[in-house]
C-alpha atoms as a PDB file:
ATOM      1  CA  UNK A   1      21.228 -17.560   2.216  1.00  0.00           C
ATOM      2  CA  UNK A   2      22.448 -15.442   5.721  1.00  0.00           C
ATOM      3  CA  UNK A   3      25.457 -13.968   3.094  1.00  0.00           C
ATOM      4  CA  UNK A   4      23.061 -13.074   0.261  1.00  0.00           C
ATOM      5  CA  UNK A   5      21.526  -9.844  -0.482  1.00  0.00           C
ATOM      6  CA  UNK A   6      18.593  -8.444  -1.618  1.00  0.00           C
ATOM      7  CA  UNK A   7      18.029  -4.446  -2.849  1.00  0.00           C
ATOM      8  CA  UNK A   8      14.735  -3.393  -4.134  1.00  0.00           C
ATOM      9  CA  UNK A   9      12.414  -0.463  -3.612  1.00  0.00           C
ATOM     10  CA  UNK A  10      15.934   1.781  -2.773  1.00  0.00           C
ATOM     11  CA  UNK A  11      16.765  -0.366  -0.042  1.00  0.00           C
ATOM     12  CA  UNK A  12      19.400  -3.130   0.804  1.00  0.00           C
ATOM     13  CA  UNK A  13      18.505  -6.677   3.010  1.00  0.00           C
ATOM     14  CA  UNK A  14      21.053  -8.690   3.750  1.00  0.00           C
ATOM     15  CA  UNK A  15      22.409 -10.469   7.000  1.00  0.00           C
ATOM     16  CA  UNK A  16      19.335 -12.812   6.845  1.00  0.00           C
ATOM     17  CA  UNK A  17      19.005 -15.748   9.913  1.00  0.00           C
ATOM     18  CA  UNK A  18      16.489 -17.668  11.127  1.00  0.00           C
ATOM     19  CA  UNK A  19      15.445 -19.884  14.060  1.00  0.00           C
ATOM     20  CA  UNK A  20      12.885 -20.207  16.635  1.00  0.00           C
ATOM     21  CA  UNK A  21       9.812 -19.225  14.349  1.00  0.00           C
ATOM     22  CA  UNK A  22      12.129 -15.723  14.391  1.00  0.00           C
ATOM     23  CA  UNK A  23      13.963 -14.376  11.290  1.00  0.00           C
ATOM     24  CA  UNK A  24      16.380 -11.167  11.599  1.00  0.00           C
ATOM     25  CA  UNK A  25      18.268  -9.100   8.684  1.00  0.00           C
ATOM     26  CA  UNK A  26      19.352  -5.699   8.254  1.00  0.00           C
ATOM     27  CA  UNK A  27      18.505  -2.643   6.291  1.00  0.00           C
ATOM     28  CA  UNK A  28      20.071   0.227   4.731  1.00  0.00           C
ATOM     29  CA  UNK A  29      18.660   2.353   2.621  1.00  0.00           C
ATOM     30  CA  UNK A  30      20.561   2.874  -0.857  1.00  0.00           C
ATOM     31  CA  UNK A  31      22.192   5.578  -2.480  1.00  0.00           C
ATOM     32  CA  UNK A  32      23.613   7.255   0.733  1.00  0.00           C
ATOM     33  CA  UNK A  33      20.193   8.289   2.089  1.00  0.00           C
ATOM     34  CA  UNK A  34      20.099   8.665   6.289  1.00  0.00           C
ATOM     35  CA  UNK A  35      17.627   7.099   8.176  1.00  0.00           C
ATOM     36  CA  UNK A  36      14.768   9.873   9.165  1.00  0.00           C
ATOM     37  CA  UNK A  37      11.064   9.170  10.007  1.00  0.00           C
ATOM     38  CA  UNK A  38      10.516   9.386   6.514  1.00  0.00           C
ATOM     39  CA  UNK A  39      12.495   6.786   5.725  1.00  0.00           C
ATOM     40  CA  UNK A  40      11.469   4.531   8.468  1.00  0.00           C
ATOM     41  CA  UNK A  41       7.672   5.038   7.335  1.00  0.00           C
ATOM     42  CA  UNK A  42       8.358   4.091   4.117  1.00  0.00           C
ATOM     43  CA  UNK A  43      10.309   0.933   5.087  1.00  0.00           C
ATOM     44  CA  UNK A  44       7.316   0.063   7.397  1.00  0.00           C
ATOM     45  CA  UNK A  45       5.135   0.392   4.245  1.00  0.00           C
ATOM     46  CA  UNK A  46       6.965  -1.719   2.234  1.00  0.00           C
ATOM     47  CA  UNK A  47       7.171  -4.824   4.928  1.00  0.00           C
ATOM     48  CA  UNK A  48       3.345  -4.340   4.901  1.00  0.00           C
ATOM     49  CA  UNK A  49       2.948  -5.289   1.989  1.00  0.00           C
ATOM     50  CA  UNK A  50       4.904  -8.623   2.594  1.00  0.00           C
ATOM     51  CA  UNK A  51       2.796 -11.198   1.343  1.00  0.00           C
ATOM     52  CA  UNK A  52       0.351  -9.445  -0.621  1.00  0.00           C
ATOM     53  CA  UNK A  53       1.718 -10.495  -3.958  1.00  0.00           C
ATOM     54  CA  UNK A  54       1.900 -14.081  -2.850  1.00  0.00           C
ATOM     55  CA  UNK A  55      -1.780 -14.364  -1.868  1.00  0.00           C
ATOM     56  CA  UNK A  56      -2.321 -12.665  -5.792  1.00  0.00           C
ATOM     57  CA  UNK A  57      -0.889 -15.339  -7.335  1.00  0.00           C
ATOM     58  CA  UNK A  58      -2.533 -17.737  -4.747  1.00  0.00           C
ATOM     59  CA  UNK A  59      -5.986 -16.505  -5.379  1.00  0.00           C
ATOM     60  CA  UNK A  60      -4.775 -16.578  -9.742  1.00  0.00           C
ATOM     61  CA  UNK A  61      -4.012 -20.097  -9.351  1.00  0.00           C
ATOM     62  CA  UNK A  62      -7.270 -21.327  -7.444  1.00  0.00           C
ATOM     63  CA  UNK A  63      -8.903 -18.937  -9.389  1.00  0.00           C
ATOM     64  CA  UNK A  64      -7.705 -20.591 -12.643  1.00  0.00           C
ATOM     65  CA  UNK A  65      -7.751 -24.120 -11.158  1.00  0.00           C
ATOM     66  CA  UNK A  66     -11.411 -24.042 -10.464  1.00  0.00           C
ATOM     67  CA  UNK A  67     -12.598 -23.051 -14.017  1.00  0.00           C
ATOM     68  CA  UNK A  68      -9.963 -25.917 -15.418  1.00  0.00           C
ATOM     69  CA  UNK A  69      -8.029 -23.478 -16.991  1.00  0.00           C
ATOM     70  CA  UNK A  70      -4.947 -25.172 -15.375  1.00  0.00           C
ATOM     71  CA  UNK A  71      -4.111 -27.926 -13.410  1.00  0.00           C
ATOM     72  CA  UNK A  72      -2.286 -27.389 -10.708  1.00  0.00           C
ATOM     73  CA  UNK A  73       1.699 -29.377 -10.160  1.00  0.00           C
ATOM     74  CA  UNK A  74       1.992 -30.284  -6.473  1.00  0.00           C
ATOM     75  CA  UNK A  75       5.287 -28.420  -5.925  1.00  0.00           C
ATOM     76  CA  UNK A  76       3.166 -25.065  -6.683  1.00  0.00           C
ATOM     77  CA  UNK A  77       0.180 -26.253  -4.533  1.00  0.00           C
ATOM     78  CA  UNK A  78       3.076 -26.600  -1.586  1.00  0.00           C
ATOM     79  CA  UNK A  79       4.448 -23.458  -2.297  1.00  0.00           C
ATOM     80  CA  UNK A  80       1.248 -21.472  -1.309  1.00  0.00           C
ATOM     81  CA  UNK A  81      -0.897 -23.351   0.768  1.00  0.00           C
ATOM     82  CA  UNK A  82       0.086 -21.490   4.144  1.00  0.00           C
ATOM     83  CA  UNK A  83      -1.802 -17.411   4.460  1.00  0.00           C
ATOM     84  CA  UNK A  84       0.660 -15.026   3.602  1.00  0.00           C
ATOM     85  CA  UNK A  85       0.204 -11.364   3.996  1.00  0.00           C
ATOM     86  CA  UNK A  86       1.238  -8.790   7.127  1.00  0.00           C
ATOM     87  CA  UNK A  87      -1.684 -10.259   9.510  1.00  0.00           C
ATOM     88  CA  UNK A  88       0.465 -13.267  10.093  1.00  0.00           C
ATOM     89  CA  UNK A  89       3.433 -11.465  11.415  1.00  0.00           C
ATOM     90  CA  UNK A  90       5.098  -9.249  14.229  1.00  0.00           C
ATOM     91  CA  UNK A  91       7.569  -7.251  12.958  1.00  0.00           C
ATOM     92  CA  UNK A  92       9.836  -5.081  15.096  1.00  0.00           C
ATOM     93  CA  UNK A  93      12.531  -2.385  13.844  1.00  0.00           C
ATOM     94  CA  UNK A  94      15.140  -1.310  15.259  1.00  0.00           C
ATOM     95  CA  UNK A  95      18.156   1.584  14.544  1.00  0.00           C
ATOM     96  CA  UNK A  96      21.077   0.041  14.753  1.00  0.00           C
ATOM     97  CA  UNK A  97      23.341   3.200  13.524  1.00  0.00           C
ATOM     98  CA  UNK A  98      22.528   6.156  11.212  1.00  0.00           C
ATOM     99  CA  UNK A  99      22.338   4.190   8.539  1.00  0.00           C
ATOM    100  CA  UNK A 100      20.871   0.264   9.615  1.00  0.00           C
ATOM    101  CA  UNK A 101      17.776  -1.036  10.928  1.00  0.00           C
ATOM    102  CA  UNK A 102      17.584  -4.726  12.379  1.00  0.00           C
ATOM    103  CA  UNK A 103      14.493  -5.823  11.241  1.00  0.00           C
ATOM    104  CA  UNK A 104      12.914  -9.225  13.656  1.00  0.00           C
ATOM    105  CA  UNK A 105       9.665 -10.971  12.269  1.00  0.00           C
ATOM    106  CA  UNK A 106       8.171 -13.278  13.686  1.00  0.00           C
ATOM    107  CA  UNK A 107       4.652 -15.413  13.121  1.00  0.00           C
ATOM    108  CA  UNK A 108       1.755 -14.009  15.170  1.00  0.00           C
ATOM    109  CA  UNK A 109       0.664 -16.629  18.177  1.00  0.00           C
ATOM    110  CA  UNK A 110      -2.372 -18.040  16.016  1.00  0.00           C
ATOM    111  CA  UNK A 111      -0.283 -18.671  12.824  1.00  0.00           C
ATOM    112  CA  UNK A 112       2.351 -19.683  14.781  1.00  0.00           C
ATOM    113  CA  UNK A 113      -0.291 -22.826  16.759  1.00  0.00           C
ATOM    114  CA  UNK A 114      -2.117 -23.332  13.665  1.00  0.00           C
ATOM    115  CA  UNK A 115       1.263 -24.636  11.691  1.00  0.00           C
ATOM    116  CA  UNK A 116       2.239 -26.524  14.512  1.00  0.00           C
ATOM    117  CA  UNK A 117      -1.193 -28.535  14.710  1.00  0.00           C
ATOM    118  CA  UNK A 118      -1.045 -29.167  11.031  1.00  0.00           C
ATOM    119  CA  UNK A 119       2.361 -30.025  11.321  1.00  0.00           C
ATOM    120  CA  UNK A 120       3.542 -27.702   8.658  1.00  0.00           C
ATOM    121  CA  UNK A 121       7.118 -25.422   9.105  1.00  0.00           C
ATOM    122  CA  UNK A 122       7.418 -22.634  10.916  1.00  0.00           C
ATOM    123  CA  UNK A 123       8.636 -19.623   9.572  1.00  0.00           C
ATOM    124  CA  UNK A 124      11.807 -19.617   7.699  1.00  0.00           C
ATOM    125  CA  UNK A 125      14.507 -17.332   5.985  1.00  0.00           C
ATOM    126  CA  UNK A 126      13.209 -18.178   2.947  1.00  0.00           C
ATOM    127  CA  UNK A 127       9.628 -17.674   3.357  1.00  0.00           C
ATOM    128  CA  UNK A 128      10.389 -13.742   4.254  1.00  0.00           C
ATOM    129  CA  UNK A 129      13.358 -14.002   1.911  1.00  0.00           C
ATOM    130  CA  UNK A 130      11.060 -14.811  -1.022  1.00  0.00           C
ATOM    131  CA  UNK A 131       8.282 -12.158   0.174  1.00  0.00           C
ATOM    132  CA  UNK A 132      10.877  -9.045   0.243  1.00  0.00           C
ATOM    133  CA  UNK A 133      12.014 -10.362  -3.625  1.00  0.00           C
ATOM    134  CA  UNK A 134       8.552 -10.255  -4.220  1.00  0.00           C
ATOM    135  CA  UNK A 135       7.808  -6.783  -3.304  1.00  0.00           C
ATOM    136  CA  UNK A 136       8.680  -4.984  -6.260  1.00  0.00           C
ATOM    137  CA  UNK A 137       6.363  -6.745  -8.130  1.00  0.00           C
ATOM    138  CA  UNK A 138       3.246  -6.045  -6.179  1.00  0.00           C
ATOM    139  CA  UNK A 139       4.122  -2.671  -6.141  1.00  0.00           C
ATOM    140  CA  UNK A 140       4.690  -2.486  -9.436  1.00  0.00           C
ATOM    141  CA  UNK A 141       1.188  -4.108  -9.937  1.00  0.00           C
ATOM    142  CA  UNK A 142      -0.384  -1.765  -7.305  1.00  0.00           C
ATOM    143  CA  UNK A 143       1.100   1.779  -9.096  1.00  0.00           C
ATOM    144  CA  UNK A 144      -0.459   0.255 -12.208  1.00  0.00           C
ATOM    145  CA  UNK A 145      -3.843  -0.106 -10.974  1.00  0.00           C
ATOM    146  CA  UNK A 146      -3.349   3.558  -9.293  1.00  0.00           C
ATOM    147  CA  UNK A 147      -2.308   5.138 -12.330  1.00  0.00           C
ATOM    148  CA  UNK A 148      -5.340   3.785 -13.825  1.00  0.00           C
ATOM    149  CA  UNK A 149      -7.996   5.045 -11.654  1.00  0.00           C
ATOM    150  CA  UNK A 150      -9.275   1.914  -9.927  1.00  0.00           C
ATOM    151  CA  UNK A 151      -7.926   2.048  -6.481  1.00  0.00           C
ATOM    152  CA  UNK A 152     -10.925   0.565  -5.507  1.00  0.00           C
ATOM    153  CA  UNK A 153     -10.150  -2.627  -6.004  1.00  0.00           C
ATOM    154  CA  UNK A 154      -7.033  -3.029  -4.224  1.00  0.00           C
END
């Protein structure tokens, strides 16, 4: 996965590695743009959202497991029974040139203890690779719900 490359929300991620409950990868942002505050506020805004549309479908699939609308496989049970969402991570940013950031994430100490006591993995490329492919679509979700007058309940 370290050679693959993700672009969404006008930005590409892509020299992904992991180890050491720590996962680095870099960021440019498309279409010849320069890094400027602006830009780095808006990239900071998008990696707090990581997570956000993973505990939606989370809560949609307890949600529609407890009224036995659906019964849950055990492969999608696995894939969201850790928290997801900003809270559980430290994320630092750093210029690299004029044009990249190194981005480092890594889980917060009480994530971080709380996986290791119930022996579950610490945090991997994948996790935060599947989390920035996801982004898009809460974002998506979350204009929606703008445009419609109901910030409220996001």
């Amino acid at each position: 996965m370290s050679s693959d490359v993700i672009e969404t929300e006008g930005y590409r991620f892509w020299n992904f590695k992991g180890g050491d409950n720590l996962v680095t990868f870099n960021v440019i942002p498309l279409f010849g743009r320069d890094l400027n505050k602006k830009e780095l506020d808006k990239l900071e805004a998008m990696l707090d959202d990581l997570g956000k549309w993973e505990n939606l479908v989370k809560s949609g699939q307890t949600l529609l497991s407890e009224l036995k609308m659906v019964t849950l496989q055990p492969a999608d049970a696995v894939n969201y029974e850790k928290p997801y969402g900003p809270d559980q991570y430290e994320t630092a940013i750093n210029q690299v040139d004029n044009k990249t950031l190194e981005v480092s994430i890594r889980l917060v100490n009480d994530e971080s203890c709380i996986r290791e006591e119930r022996k579950m993995e610490l945090l991997s490329v994948k996790e935060i690779w599947d989390q920035i492919s996801n982004l898009s679509k809460w974002r998506c979700m979350h204009k929606a719900i703008e445009d419609l007058h109901i910030k409220e309940v996001l």
